[in-house]
PDB file of N, CA and C in Angstrom:
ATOM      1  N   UNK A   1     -11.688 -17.757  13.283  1.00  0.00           N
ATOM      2  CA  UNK A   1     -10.546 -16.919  12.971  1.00  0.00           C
ATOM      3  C   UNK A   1     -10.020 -17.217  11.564  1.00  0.00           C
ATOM      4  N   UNK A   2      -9.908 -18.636  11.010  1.00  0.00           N
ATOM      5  CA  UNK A   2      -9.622 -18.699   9.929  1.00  0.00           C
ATOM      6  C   UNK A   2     -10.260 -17.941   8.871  1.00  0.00           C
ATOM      7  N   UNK A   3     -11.623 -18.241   8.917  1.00  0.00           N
ATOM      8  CA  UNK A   3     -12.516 -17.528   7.834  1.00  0.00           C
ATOM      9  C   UNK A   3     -12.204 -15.940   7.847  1.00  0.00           C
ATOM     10  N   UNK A   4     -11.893 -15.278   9.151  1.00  0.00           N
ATOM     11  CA  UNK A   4     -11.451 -13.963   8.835  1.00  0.00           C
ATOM     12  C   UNK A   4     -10.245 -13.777   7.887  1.00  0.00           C
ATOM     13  N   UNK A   5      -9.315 -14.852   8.250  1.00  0.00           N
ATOM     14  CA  UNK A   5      -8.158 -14.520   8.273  1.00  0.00           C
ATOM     15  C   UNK A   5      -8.111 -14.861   6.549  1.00  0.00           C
ATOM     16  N   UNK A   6      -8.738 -16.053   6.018  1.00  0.00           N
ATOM     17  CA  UNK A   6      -8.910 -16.218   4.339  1.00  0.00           C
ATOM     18  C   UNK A   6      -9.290 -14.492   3.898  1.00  0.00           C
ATOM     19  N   UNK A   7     -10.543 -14.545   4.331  1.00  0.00           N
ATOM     20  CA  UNK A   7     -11.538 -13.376   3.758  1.00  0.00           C
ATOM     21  C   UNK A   7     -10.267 -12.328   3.587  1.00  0.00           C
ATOM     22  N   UNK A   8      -9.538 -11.336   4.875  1.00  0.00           N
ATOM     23  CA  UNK A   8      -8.827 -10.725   4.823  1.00  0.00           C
ATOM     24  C   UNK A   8      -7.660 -11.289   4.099  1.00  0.00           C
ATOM     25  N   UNK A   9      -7.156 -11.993   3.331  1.00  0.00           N
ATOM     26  CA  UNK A   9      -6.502 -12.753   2.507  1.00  0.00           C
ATOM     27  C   UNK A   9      -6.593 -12.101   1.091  1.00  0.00           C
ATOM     28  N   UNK A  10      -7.509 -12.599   0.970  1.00  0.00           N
ATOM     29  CA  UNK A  10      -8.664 -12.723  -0.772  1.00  0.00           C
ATOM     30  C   UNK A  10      -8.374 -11.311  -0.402  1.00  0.00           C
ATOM     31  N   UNK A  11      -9.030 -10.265   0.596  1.00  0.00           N
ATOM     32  CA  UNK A  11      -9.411  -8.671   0.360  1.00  0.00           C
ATOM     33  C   UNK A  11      -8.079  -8.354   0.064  1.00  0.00           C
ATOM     34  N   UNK A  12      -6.952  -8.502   0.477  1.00  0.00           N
ATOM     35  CA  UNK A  12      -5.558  -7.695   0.409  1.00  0.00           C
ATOM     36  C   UNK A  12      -4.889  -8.692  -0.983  1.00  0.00           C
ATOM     37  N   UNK A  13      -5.214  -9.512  -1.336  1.00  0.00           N
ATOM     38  CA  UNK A  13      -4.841  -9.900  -2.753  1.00  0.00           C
ATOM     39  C   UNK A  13      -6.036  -8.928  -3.946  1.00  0.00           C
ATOM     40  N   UNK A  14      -7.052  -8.840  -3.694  1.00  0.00           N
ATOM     41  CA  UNK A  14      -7.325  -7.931  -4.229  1.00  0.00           C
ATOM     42  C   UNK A  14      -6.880  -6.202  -4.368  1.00  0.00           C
ATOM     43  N   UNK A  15      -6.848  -5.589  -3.162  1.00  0.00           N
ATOM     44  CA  UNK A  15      -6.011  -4.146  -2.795  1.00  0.00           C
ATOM     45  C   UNK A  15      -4.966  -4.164  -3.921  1.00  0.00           C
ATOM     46  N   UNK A  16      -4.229  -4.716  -3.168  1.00  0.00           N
ATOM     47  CA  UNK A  16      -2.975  -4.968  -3.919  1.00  0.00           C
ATOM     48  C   UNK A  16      -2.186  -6.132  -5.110  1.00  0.00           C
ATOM     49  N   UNK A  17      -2.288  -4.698  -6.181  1.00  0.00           N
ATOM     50  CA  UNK A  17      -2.519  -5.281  -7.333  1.00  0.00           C
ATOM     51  C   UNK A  17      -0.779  -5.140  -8.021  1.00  0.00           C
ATOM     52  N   UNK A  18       0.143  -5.147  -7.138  1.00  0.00           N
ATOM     53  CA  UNK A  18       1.564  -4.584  -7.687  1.00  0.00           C
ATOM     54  C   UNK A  18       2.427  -5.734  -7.177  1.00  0.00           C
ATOM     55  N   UNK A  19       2.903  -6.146  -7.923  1.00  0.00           N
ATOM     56  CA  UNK A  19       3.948  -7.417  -7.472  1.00  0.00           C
ATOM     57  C   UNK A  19       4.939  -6.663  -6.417  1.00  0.00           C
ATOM     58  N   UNK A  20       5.576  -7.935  -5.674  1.00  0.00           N
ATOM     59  CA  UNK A  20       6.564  -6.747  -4.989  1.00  0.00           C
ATOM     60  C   UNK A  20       7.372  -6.296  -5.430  1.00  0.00           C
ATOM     61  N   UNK A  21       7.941  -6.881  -7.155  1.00  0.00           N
ATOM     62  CA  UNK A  21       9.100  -6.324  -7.419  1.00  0.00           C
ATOM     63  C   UNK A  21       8.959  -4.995  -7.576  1.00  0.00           C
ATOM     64  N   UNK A  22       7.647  -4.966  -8.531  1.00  0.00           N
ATOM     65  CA  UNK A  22       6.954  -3.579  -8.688  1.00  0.00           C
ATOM     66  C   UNK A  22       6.822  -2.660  -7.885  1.00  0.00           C
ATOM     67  N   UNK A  23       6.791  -3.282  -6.766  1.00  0.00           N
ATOM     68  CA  UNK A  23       6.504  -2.084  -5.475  1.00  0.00           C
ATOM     69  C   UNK A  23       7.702  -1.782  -4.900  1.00  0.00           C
ATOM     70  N   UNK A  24       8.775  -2.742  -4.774  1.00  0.00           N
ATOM     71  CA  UNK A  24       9.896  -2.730  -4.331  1.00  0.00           C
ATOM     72  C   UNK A  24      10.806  -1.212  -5.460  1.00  0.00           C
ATOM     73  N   UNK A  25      10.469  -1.480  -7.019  1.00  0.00           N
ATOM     74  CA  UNK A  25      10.952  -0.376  -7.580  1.00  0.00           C
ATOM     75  C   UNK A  25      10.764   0.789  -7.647  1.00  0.00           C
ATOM     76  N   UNK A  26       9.346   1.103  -7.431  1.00  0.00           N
ATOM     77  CA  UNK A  26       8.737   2.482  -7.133  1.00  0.00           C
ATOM     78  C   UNK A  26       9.415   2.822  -5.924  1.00  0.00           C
ATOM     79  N   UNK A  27       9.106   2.046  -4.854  1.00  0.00           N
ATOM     80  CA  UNK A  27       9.820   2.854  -3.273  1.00  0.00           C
ATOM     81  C   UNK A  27      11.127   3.417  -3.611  1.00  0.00           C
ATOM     82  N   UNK A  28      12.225   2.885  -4.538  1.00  0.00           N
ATOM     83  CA  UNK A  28      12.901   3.627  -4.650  1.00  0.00           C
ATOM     84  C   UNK A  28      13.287   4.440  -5.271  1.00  0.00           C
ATOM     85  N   UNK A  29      11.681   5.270  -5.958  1.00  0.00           N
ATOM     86  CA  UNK A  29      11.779   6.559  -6.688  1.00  0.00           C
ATOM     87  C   UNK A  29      11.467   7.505  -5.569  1.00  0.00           C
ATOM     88  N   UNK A  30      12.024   8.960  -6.548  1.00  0.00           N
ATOM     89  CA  UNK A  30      11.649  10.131  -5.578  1.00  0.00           C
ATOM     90  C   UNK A  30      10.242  10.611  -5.371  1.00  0.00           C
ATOM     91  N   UNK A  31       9.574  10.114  -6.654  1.00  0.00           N
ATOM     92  CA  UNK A  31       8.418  10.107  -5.952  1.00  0.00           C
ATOM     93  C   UNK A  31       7.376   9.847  -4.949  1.00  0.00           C
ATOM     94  N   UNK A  32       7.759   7.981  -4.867  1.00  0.00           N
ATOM     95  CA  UNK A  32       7.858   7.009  -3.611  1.00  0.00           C
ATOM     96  C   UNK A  32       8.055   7.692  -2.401  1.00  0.00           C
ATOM     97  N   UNK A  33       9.070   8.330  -2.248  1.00  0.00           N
ATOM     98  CA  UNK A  33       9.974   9.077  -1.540  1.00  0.00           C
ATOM     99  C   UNK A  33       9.287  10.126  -0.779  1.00  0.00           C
ATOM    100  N   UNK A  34       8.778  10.957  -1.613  1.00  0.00           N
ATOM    101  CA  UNK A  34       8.315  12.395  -1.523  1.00  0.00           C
ATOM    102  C   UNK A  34       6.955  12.393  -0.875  1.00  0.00           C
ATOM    103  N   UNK A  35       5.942  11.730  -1.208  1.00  0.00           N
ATOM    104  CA  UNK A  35       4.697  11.588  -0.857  1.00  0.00           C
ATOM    105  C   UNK A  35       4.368  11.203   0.404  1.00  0.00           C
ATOM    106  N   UNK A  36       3.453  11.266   1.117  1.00  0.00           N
ATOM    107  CA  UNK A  36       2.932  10.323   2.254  1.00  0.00           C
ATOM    108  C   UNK A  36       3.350  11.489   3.333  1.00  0.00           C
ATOM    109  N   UNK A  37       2.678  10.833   4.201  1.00  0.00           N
ATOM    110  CA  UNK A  37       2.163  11.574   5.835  1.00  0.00           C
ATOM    111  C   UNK A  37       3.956  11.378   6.777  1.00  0.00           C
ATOM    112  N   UNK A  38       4.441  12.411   6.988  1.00  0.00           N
ATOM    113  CA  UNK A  38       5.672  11.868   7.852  1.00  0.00           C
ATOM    114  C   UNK A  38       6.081  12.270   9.226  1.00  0.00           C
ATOM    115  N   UNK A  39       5.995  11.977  10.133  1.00  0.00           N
ATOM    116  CA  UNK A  39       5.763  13.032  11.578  1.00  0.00           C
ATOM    117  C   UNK A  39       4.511  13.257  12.031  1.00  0.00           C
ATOM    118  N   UNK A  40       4.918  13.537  13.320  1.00  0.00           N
ATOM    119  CA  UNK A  40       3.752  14.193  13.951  1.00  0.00           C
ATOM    120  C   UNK A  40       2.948  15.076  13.213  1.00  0.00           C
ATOM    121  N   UNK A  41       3.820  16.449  12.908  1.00  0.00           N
ATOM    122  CA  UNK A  41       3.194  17.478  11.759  1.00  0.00           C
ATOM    123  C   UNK A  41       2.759  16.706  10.195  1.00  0.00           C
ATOM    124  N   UNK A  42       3.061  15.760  10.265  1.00  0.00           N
ATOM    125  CA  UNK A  42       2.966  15.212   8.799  1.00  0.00           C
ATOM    126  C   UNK A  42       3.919  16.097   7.936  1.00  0.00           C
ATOM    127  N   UNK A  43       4.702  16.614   8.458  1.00  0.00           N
ATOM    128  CA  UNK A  43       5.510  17.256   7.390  1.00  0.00           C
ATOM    129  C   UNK A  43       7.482  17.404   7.414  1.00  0.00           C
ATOM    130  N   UNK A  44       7.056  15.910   8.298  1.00  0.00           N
ATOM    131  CA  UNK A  44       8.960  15.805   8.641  1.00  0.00           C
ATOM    132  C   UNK A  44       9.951  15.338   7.872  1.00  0.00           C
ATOM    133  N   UNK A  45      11.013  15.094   8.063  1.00  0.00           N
ATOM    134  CA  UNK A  45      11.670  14.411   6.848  1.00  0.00           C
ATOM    135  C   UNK A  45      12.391  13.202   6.847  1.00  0.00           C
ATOM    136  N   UNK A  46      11.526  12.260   7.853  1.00  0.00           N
ATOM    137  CA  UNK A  46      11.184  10.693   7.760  1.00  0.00           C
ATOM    138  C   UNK A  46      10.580  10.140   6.983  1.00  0.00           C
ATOM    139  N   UNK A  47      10.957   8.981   7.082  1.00  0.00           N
ATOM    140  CA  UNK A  47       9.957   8.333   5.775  1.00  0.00           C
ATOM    141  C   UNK A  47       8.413   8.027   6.002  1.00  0.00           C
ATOM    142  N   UNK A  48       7.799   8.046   5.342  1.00  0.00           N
ATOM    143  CA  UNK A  48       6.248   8.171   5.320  1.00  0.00           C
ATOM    144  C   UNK A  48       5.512   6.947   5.819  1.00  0.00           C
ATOM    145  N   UNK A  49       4.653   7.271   6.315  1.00  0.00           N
ATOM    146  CA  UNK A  49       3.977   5.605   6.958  1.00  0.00           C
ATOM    147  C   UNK A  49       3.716   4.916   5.422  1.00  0.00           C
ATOM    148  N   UNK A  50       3.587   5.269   4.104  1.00  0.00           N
ATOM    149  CA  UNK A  50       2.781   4.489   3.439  1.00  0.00           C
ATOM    150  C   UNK A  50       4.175   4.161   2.872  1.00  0.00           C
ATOM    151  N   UNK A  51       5.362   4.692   2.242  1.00  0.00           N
ATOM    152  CA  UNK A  51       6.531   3.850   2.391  1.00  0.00           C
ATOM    153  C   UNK A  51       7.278   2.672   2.767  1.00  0.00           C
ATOM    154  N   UNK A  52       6.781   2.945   4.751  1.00  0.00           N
ATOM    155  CA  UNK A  52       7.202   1.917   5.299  1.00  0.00           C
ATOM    156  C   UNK A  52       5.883   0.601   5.432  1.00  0.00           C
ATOM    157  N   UNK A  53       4.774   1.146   4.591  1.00  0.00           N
ATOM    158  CA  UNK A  53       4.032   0.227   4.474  1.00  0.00           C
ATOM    159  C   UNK A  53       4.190  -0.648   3.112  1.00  0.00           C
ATOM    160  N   UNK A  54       4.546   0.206   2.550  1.00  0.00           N
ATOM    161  CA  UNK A  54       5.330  -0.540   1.136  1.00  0.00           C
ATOM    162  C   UNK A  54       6.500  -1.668   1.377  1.00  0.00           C
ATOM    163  N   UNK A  55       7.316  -1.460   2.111  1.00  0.00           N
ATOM    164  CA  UNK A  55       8.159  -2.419   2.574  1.00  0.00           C
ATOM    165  C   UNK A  55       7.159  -4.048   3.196  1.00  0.00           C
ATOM    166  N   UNK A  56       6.707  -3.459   4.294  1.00  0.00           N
ATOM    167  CA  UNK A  56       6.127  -4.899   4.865  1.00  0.00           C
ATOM    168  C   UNK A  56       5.262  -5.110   3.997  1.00  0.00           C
ATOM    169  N   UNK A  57       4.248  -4.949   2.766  1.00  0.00           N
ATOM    170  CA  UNK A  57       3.707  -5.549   1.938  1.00  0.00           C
ATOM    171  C   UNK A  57       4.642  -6.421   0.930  1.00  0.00           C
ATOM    172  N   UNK A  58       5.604  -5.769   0.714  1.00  0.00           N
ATOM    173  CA  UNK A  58       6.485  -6.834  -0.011  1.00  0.00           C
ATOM    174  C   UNK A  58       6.928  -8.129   0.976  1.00  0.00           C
ATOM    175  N   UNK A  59       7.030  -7.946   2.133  1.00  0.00           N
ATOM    176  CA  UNK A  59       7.896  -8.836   2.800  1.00  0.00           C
ATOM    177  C   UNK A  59       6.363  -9.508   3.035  1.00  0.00           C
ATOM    178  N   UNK A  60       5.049  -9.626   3.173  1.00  0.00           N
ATOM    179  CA  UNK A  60       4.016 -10.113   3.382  1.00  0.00           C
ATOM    180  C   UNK A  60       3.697 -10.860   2.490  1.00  0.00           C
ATOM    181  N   UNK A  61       3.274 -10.430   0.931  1.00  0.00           N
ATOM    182  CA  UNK A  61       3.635 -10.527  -0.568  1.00  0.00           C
ATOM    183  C   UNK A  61       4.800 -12.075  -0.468  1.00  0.00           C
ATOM    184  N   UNK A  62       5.628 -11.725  -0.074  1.00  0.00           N
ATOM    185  CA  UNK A  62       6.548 -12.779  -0.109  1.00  0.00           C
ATOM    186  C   UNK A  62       6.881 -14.142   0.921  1.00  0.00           C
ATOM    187  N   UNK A  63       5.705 -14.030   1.816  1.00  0.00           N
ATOM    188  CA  UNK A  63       5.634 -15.179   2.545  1.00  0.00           C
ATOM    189  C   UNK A  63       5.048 -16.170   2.504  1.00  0.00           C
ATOM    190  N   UNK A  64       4.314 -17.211   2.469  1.00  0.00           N
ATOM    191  CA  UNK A  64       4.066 -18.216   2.674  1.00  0.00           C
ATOM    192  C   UNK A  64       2.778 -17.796   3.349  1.00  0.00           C
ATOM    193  N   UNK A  65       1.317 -18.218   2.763  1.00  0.00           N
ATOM    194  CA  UNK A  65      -0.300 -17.813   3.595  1.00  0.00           C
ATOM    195  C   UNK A  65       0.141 -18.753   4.854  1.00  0.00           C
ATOM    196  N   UNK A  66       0.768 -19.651   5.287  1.00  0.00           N
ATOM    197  CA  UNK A  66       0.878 -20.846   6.801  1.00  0.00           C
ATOM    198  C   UNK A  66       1.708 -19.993   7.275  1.00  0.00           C
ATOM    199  N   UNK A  67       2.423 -19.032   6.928  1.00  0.00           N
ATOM    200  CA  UNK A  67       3.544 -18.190   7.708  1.00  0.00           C
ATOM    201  C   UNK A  67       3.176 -17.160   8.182  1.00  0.00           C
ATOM    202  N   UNK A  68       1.669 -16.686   7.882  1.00  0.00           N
ATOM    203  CA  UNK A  68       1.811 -14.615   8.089  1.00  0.00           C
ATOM    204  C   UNK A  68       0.982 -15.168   9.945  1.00  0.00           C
ATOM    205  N   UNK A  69       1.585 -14.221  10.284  1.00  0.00           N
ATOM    206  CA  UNK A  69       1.581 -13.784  11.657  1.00  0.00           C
ATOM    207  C   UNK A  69      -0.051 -13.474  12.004  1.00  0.00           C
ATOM    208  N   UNK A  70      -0.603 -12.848  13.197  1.00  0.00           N
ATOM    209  CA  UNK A  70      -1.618 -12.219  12.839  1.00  0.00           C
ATOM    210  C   UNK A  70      -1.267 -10.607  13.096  1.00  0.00           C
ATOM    211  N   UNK A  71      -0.254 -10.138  13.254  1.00  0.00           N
ATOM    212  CA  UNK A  71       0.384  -8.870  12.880  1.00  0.00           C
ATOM    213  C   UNK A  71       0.434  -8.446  11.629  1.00  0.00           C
ATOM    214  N   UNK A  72       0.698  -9.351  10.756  1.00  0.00           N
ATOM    215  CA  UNK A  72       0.614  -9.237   9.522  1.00  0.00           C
ATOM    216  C   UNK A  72      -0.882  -9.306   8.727  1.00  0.00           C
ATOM    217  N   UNK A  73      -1.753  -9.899   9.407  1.00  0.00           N
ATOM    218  CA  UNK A  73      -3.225 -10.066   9.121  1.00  0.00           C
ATOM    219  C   UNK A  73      -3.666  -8.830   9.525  1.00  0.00           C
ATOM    220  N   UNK A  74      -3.107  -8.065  10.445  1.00  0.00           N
ATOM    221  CA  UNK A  74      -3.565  -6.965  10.646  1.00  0.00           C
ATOM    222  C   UNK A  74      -3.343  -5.625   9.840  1.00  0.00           C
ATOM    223  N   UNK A  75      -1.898  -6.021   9.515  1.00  0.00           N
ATOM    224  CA  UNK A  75      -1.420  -4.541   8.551  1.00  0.00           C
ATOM    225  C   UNK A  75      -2.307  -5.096   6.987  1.00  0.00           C
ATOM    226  N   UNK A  76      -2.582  -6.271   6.649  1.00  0.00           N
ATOM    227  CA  UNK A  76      -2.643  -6.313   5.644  1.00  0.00           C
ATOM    228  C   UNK A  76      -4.595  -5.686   5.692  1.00  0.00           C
ATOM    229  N   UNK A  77      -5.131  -5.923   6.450  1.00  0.00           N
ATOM    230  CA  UNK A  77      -6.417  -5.024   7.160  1.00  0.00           C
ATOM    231  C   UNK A  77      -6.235  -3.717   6.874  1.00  0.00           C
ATOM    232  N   UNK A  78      -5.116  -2.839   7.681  1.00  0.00           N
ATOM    233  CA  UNK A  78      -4.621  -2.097   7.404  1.00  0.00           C
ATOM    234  C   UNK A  78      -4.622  -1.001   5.841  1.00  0.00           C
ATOM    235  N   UNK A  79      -4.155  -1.991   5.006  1.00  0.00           N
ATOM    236  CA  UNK A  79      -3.816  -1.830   4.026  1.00  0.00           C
ATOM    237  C   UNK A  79      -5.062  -1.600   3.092  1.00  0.00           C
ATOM    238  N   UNK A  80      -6.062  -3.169   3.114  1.00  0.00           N
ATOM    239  CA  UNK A  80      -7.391  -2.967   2.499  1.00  0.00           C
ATOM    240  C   UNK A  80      -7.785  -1.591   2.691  1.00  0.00           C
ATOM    241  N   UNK A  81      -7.629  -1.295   4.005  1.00  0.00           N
ATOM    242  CA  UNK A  81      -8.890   0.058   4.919  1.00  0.00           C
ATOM    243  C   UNK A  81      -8.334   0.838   3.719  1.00  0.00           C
ATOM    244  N   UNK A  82      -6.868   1.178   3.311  1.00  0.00           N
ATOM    245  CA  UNK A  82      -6.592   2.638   3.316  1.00  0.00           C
ATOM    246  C   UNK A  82      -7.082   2.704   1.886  1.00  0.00           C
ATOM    247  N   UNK A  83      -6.305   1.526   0.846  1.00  0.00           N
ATOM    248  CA  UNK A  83      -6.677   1.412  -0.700  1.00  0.00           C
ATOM    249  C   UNK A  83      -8.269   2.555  -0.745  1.00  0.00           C
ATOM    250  N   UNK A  84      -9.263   1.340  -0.024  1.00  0.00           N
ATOM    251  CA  UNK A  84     -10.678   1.612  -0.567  1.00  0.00           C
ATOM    252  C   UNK A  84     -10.734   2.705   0.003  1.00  0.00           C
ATOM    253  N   UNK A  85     -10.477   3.457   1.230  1.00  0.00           N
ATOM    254  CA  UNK A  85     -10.751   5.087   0.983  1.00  0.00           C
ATOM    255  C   UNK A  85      -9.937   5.765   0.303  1.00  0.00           C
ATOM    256  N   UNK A  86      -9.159   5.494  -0.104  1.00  0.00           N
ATOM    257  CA  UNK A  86      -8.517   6.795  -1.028  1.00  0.00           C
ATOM    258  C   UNK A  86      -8.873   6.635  -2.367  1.00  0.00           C
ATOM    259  N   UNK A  87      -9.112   5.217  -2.670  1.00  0.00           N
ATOM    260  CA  UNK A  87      -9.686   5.024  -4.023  1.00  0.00           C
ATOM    261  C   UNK A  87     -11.054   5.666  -3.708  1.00  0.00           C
ATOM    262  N   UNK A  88     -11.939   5.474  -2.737  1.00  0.00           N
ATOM    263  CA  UNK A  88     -12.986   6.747  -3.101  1.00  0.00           C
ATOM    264  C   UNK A  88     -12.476   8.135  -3.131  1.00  0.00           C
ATOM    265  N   UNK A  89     -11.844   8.117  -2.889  1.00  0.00           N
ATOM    266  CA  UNK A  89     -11.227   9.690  -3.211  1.00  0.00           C
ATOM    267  C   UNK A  89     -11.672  10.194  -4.828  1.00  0.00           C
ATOM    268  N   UNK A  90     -10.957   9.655  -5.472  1.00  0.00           N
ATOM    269  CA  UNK A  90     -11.436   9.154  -6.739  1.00  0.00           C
ATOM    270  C   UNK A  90     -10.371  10.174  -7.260  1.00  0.00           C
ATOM    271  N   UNK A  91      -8.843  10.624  -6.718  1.00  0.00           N
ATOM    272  CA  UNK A  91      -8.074  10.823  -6.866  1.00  0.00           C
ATOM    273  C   UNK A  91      -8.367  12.346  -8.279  1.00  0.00           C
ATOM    274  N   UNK A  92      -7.142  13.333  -8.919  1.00  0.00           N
ATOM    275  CA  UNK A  92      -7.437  14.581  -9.057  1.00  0.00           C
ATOM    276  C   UNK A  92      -8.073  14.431 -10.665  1.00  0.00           C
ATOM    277  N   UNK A  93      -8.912  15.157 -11.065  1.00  0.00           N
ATOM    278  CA  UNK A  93      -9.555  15.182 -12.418  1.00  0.00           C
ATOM    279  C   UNK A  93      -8.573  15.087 -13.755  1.00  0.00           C
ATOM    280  N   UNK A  94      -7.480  15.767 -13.150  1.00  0.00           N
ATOM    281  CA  UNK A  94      -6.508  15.613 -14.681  1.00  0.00           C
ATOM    282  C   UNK A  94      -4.854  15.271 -14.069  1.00  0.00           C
ATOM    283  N   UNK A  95      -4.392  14.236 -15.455  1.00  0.00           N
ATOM    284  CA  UNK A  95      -3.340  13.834 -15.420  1.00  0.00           C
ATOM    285  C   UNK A  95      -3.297  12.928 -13.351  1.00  0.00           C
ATOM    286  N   UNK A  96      -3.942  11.535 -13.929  1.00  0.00           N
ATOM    287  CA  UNK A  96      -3.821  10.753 -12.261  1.00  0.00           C
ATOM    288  C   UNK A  96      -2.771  10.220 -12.900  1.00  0.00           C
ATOM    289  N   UNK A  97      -1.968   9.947 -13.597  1.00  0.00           N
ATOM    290  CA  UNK A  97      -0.724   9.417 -13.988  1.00  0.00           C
ATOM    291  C   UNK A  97       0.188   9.913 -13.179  1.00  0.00           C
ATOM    292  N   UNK A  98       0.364  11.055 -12.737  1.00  0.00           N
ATOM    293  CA  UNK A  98       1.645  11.530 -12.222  1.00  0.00           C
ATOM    294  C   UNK A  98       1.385  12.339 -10.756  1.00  0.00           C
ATOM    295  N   UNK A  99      -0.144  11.912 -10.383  1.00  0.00           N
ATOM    296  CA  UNK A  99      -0.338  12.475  -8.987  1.00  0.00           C
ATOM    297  C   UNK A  99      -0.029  12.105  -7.992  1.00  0.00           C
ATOM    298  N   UNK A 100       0.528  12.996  -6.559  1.00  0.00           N
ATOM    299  CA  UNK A 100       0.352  12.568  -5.514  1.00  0.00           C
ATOM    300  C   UNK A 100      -0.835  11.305  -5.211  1.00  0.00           C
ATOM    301  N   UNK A 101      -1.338  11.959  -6.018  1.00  0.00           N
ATOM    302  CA  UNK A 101      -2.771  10.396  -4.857  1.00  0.00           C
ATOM    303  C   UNK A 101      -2.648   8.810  -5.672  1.00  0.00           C
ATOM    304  N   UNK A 102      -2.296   8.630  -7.162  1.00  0.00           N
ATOM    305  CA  UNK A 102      -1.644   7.820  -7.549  1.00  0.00           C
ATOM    306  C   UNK A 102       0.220   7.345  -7.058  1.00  0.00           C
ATOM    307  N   UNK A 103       0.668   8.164  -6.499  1.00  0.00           N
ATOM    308  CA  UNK A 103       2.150   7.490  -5.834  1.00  0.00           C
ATOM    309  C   UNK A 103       1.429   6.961  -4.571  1.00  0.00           C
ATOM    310  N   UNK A 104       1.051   7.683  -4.238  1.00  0.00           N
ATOM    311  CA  UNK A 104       0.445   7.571  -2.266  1.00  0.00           C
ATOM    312  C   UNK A 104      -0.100   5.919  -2.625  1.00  0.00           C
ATOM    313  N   UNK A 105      -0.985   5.995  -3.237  1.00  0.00           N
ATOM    314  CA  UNK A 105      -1.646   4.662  -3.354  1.00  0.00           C
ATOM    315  C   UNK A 105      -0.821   3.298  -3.829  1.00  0.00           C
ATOM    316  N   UNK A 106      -0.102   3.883  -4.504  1.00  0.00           N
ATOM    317  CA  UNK A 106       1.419   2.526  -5.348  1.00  0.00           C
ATOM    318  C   UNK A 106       2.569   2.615  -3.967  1.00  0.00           C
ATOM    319  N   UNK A 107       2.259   3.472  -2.679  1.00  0.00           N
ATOM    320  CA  UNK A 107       3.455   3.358  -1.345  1.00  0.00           C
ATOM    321  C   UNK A 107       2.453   2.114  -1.207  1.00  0.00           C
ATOM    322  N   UNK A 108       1.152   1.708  -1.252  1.00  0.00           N
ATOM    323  CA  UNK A 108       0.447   0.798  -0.574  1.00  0.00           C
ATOM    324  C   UNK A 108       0.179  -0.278  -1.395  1.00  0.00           C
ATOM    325  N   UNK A 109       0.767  -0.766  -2.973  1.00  0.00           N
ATOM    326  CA  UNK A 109       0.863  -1.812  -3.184  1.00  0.00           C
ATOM    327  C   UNK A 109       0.104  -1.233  -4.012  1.00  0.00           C
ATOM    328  N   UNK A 110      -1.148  -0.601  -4.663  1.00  0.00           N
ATOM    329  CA  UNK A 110      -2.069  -0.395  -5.885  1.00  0.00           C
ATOM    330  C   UNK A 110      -1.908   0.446  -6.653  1.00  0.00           C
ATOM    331  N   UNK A 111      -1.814   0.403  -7.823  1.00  0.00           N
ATOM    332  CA  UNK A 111      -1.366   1.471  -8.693  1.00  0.00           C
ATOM    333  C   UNK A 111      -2.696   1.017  -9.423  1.00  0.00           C
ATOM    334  N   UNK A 112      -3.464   2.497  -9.307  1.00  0.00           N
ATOM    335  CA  UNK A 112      -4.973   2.891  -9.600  1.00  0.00           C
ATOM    336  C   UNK A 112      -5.016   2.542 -11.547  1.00  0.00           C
ATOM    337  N   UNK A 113      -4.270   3.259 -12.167  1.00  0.00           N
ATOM    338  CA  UNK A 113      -3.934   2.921 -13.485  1.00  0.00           C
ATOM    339  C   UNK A 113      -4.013   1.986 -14.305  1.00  0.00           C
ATOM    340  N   UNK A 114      -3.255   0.428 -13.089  1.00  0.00           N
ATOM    341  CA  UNK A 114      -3.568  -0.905 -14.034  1.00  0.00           C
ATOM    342  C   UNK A 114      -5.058  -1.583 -14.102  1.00  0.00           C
ATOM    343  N   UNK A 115      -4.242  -2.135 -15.149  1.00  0.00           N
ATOM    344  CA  UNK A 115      -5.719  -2.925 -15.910  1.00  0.00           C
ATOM    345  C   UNK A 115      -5.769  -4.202 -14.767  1.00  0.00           C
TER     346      UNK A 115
END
């Protein structure tokens, strides 16, 4: 279990490449805001799963590796899964600076952009 639990470690320090302050400041743009899957219909006006996934990455981000749960080993699983498929997405041909699929991806801690 350990070796998973490193491996999935290392993978979600890789994913996520946004400090939490960083991530903590975006969530509270309207863009942050606006994006992501919300409801059943995906089109309610709750906050978005990748939002509230933005939150527990900061609070994950900010714990102690002897402290995370394996709830937390799991979202941070979670998290890897979603990065690497949407980064194959390979997100829209012009202007990824200001796209939906670049916010969507910074609700989950990676902002496709940095170096």
């Amino acid at each position: 279990m350990a070796d998973d639990q490193d491996q999935t470690y290392r993978d979600f320090a890789e994913a996520v490449n946004m400090s939490p302050a960083a991530i903590e400041a975006f969530l509270n743009t309207d863009d942050s805001k606006r994006v992501g899957w919300k409801g059943e219909d995906g089109k309610g006006s709750g906050e978005s799963v990748g939002h509230a996934s933005g939150k527990r990455i900061v609070e994950i981000k900010r714990t102690h590796k002897s402290d995370l749960s394996e709830d937390d080993y799991a979202h941070m699983r979670k998290v890897v899964g979603y990065v690497h498929r949407h980064l194959a997405q390979g997100g829209p041909a012009e202007d990824k600076e200001h796209s939906d699929w670049r916010y969507s991806l910074m609700n989950w801690g990676h902002d496709p952009l940095k170096k």
